[in-house]
Protein backbone atom coordinates (compact mmCIF):
# COMPACT_ATOMS: atom_id res chain seq x y z
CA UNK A 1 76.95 109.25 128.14
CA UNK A 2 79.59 109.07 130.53
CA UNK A 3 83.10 110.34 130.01
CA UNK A 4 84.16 106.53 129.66
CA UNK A 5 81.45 105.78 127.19
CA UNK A 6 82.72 108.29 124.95
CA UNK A 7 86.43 107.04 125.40
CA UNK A 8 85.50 103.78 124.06
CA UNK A 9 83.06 104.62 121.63
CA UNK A 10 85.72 106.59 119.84
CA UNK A 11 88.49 104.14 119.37
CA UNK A 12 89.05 103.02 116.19
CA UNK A 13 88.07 99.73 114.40
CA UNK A 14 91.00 97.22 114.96
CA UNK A 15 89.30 94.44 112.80
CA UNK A 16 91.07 94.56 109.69
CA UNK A 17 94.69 95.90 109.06
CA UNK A 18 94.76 98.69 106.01
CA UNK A 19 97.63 99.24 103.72
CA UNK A 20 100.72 100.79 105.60
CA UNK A 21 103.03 103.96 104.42
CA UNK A 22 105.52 101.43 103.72
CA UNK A 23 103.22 99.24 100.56
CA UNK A 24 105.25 99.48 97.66
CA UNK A 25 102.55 99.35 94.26
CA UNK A 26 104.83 99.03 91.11
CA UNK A 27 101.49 101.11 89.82
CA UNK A 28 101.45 103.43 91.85
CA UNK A 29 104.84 104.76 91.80
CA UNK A 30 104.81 104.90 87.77
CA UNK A 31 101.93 107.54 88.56
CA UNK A 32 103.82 109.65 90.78
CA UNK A 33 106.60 110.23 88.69
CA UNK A 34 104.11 112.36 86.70
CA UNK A 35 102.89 114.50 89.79
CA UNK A 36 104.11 117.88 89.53
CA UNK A 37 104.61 117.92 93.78
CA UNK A 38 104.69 121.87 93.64
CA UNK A 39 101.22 122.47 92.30
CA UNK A 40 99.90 119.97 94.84
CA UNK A 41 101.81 122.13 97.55
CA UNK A 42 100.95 125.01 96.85
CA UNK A 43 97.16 124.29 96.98
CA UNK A 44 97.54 123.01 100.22
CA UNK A 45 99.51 126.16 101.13
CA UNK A 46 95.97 127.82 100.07
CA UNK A 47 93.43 128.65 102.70
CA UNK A 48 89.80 127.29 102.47
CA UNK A 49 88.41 129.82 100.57
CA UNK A 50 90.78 130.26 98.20
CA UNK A 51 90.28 126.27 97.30
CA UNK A 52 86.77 127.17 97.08
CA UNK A 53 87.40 130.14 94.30
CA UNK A 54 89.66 128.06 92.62
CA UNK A 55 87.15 125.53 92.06
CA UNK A 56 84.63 128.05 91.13
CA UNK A 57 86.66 129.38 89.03
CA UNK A 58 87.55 126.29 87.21
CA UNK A 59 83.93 125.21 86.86
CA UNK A 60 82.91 128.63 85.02
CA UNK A 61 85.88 127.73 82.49
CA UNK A 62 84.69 124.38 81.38
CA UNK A 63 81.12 125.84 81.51
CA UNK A 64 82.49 127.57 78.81
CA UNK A 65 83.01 125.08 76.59
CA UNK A 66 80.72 122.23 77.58
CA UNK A 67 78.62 123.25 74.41
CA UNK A 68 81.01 122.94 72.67
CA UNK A 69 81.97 119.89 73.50
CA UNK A 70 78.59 118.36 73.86
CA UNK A 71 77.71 119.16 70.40
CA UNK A 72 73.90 119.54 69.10
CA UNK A 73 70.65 118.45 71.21
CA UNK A 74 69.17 115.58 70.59
């Protein structure tokens, strides 16, 4: 491919228009009064990896108790 192909192969789809920053949901912002914004910023503060371990880490815990939950086999 040439270096114009590319160009226009990678512009994005124009068709339909997708919700804007500005969309107001009445939903939406009942929700985010909930969010605890500090927990959500500091996990983005956190590098790959450390995403990774947390997840790990938080799978091994409800391992734990998944029998538990799950009660007797069938």
């Amino acid at each position: 491919m040439q270096s114009d192909e590319l160009r226009e192969a990678a512009e994005p789809f124009s068709g339909v228009p997708g919700p804007t920053a500005e969309a107001f949901d009445p939903v939406l912002e009942v929700f985010k009064r909930d969010i605890d914004f500090t927990l959500v910023e500091k996990n983005l503060r956190l590098s790959t990896e450390e995403r990774a371990q947390q997840l790990v880490n938080a799978t091994r815990f409800l391992a734990r108790f998944r029998p538990l939950v799950a009660g007797p086999a069938r």
